[in-house]
Protein backbone atom coordinates (compact mmCIF):
# COMPACT_ATOMS: atom_id res chain seq x y z
CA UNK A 1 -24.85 -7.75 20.55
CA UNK A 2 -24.17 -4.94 23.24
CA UNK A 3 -22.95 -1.34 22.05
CA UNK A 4 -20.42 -0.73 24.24
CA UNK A 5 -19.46 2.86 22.94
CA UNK A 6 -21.38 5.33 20.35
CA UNK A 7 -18.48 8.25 19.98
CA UNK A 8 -18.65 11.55 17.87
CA UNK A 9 -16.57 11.22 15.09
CA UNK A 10 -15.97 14.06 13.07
CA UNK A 11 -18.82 16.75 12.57
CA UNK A 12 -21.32 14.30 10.88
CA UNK A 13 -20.58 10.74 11.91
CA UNK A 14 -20.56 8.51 14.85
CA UNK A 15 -18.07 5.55 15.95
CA UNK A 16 -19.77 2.59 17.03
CA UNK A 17 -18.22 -0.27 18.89
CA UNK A 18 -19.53 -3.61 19.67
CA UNK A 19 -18.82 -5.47 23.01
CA UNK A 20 -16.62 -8.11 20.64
CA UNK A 21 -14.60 -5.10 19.77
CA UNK A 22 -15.71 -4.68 16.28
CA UNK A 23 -15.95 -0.87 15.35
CA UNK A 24 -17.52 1.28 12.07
CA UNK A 25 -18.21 4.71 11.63
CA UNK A 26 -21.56 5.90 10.15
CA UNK A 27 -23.24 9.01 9.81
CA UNK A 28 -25.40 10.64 12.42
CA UNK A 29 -28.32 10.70 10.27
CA UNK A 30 -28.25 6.91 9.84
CA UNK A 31 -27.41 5.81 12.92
CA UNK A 32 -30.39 7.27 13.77
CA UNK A 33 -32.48 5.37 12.10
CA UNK A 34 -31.66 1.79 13.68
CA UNK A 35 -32.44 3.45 17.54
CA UNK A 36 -29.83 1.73 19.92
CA UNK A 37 -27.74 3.68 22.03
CA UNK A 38 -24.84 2.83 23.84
CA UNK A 39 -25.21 -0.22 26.66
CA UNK A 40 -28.48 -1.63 24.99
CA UNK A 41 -28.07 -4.84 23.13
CA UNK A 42 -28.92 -4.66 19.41
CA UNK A 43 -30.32 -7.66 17.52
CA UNK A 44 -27.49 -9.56 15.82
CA UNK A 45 -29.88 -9.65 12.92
CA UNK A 46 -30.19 -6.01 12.46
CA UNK A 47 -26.70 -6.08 12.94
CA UNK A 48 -26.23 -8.17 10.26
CA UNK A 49 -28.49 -6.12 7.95
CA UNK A 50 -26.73 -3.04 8.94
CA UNK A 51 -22.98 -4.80 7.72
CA UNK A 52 -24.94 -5.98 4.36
CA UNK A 53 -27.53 -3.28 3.61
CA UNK A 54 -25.58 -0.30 4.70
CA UNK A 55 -21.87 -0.90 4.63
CA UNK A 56 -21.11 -3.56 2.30
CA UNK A 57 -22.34 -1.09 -0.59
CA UNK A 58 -19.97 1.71 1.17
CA UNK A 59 -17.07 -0.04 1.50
CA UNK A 60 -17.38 -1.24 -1.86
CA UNK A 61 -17.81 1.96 -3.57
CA UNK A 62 -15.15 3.08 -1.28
CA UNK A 63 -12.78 0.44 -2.63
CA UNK A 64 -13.36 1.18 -6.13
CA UNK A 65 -13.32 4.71 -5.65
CA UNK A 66 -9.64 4.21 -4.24
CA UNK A 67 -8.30 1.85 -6.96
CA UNK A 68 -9.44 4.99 -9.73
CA UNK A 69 -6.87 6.66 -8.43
CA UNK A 70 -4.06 4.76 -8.68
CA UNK A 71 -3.48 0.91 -8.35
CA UNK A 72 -2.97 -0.15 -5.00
CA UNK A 73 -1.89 -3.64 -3.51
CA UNK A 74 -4.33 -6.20 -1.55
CA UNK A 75 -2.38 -4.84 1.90
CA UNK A 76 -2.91 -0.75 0.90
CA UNK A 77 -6.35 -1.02 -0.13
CA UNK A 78 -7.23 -2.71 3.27
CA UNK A 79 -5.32 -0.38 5.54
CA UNK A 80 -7.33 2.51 4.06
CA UNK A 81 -10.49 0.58 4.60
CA UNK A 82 -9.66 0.06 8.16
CA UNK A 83 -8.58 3.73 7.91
CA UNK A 84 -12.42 4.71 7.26
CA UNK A 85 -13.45 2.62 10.04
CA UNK A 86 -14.90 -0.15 7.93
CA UNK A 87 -15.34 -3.37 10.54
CA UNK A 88 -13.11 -6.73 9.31
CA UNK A 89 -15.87 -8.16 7.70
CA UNK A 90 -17.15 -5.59 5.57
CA UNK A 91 -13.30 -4.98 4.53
CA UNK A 92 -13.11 -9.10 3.77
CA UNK A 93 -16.67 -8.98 1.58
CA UNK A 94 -15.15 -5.84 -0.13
CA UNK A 95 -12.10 -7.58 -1.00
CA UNK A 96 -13.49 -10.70 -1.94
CA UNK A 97 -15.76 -8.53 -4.55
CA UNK A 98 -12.73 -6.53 -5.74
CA UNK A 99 -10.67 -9.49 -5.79
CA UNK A 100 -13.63 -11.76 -8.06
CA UNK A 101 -13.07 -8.87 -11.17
CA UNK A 102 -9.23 -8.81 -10.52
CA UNK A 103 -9.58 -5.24 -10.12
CA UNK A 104 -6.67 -6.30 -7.63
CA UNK A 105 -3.75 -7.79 -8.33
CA UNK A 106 -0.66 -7.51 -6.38
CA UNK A 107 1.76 -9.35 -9.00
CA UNK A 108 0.90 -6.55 -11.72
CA UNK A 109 1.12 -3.74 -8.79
CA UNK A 110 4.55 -5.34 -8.25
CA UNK A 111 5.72 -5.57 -12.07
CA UNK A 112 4.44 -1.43 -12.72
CA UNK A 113 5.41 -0.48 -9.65
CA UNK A 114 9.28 -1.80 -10.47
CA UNK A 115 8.95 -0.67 -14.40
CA UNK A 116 7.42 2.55 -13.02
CA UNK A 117 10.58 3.25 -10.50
CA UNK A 118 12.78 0.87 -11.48
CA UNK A 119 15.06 3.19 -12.96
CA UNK A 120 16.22 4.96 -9.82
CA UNK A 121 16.14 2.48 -7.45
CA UNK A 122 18.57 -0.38 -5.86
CA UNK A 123 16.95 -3.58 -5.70
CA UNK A 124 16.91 -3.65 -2.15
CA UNK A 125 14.90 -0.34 -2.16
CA UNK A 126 12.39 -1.60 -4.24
CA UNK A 127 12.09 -5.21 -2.31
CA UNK A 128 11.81 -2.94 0.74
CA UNK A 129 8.92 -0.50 -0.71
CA UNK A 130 7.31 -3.42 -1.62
CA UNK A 131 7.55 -5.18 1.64
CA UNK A 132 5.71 -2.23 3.09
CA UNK A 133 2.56 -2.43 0.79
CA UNK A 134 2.71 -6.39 1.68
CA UNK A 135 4.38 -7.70 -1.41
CA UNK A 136 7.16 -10.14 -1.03
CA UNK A 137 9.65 -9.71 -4.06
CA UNK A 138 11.76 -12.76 -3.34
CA UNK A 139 9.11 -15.04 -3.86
CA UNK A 140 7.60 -13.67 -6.89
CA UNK A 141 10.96 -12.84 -8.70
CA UNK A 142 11.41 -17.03 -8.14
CA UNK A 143 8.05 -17.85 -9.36
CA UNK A 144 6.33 -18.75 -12.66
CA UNK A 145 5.19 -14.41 -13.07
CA UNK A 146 8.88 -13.63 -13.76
CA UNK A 147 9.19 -10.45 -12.07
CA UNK A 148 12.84 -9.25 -13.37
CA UNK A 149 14.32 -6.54 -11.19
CA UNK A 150 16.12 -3.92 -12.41
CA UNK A 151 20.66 -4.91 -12.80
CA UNK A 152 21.84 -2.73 -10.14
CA UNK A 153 25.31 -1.73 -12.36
CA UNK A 154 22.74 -0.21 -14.82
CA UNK A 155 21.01 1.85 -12.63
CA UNK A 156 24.35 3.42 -10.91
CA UNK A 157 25.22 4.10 -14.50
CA UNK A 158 22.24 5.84 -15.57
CA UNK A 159 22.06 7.91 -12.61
CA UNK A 160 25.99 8.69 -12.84
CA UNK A 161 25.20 9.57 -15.97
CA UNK A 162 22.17 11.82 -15.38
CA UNK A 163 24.71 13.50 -12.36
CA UNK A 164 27.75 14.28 -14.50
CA UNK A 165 26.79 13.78 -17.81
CA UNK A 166 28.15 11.08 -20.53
CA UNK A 167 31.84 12.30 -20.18
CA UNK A 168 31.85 12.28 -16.06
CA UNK A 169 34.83 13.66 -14.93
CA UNK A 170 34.15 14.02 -11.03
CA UNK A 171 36.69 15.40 -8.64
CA UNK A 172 37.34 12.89 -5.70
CA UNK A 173 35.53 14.68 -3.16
CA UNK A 174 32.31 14.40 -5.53
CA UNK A 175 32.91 10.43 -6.47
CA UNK A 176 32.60 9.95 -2.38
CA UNK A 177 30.26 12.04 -2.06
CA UNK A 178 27.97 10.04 -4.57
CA UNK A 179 28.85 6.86 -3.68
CA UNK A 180 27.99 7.53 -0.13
CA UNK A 181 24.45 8.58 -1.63
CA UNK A 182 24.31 5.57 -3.81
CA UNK A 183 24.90 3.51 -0.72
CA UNK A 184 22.24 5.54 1.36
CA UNK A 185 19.64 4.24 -1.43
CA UNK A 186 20.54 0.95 -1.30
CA UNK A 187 23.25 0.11 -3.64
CA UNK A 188 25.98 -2.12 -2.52
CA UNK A 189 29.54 -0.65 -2.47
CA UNK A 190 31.25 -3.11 -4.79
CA UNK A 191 28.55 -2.72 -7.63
CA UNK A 192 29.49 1.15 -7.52
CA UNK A 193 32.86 1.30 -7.69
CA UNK A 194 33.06 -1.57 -10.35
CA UNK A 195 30.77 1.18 -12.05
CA UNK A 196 33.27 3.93 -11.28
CA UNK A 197 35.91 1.69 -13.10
CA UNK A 198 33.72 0.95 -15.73
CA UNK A 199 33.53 4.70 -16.26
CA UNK A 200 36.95 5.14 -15.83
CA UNK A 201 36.52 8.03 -12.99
């Protein structure tokens, strides 16, 4: 395979890219030690042993390294592994060894992630957060997992409640005010002010 570019990256590490476009990043020191420089071909086989041998192991430790500090989903985990400048391979063998001790697992991200912020967000917010780390609500709120989301009246409630205390007693200017907030979050108008009502304010 031809090295089309060999790029300083960072103080200590070089950026290697392969005529088919894939790319890694790997230290000075050990780039060294396969001697191939940019525009000479390099054995697919050493190639090969470089991915396995050298950073397979990284990208694993990498992976594990990320998940100890907090749980991430399937999408996060790879978008920081592309991040480090782990080629699409490595970052599928990584995954596929993270994936074969369920150390990943996007249906229990989804369920903590919800119980964890549940309390202070619309449902739409949270489908939309979720979209973003590749999680699709919809379908696993209909499916076997039972994924509840929060009721939407409950959370307005609790967070009226948290505003203006138990016995709210907001002037109008401050019930619009709020309600344009609520909306700004997510909440749909009607479940508000059938809140509002609720509270008698």
């Amino acid at each position: 395979m031809l090295i089309s570019y060999v790029e300083k990256y960072g103080r200590l590490k070089q950026k290697i890219t392969l005529a088919d476009g894939d790319s890694f990043i790997i230290s000075e020191k050990d780039w060294k030690a396969f001697d191939a420089e940019a525009g000479e071909d390099m054995d697919d086989g050493l190639i090969e042993k470089l991915y396995r041998e050298y950073l397979l192991p990284k990208a694993k430790l990498r992976a594990l390294n990320l998940l100890k500090v907090r749980d991430r989903s399937h999408k996060e985990l790879i978008s920081r592994l592309k991040q480090d400048g782990y080629p699409e391979t490595v970052i599928r063998q990584a995954m596929d060894y993270v994936d074969s001790y369920h150390y990943v697992d996007d249906i229990r991200f989804a369920k903590n992630y919800i119980e964890y912020k549940g309390g202070r967000k619309s449902r739409r917010e949270l489908a939309y957060e979720l979209s973003q780390k590749g999680i699709d609500i919809t379908s696993l709120t209909e499916g076997e997992d039972g994924i509840v989301l929060p009721d939407d009246r409950e959370t307005i409630r609790a967070l009226l409640e948290k505003r203006w205390g138990a016995d709210a007693a907001p002037d109008v200017k401050e019930k619009e005010r709020m309600m344009r907030c609520l909306g700004r979050r997510g909440f749909r108008g009607g479940d508000i002010l059938s809140v509002y009502r609720d509270l008698g304010i």
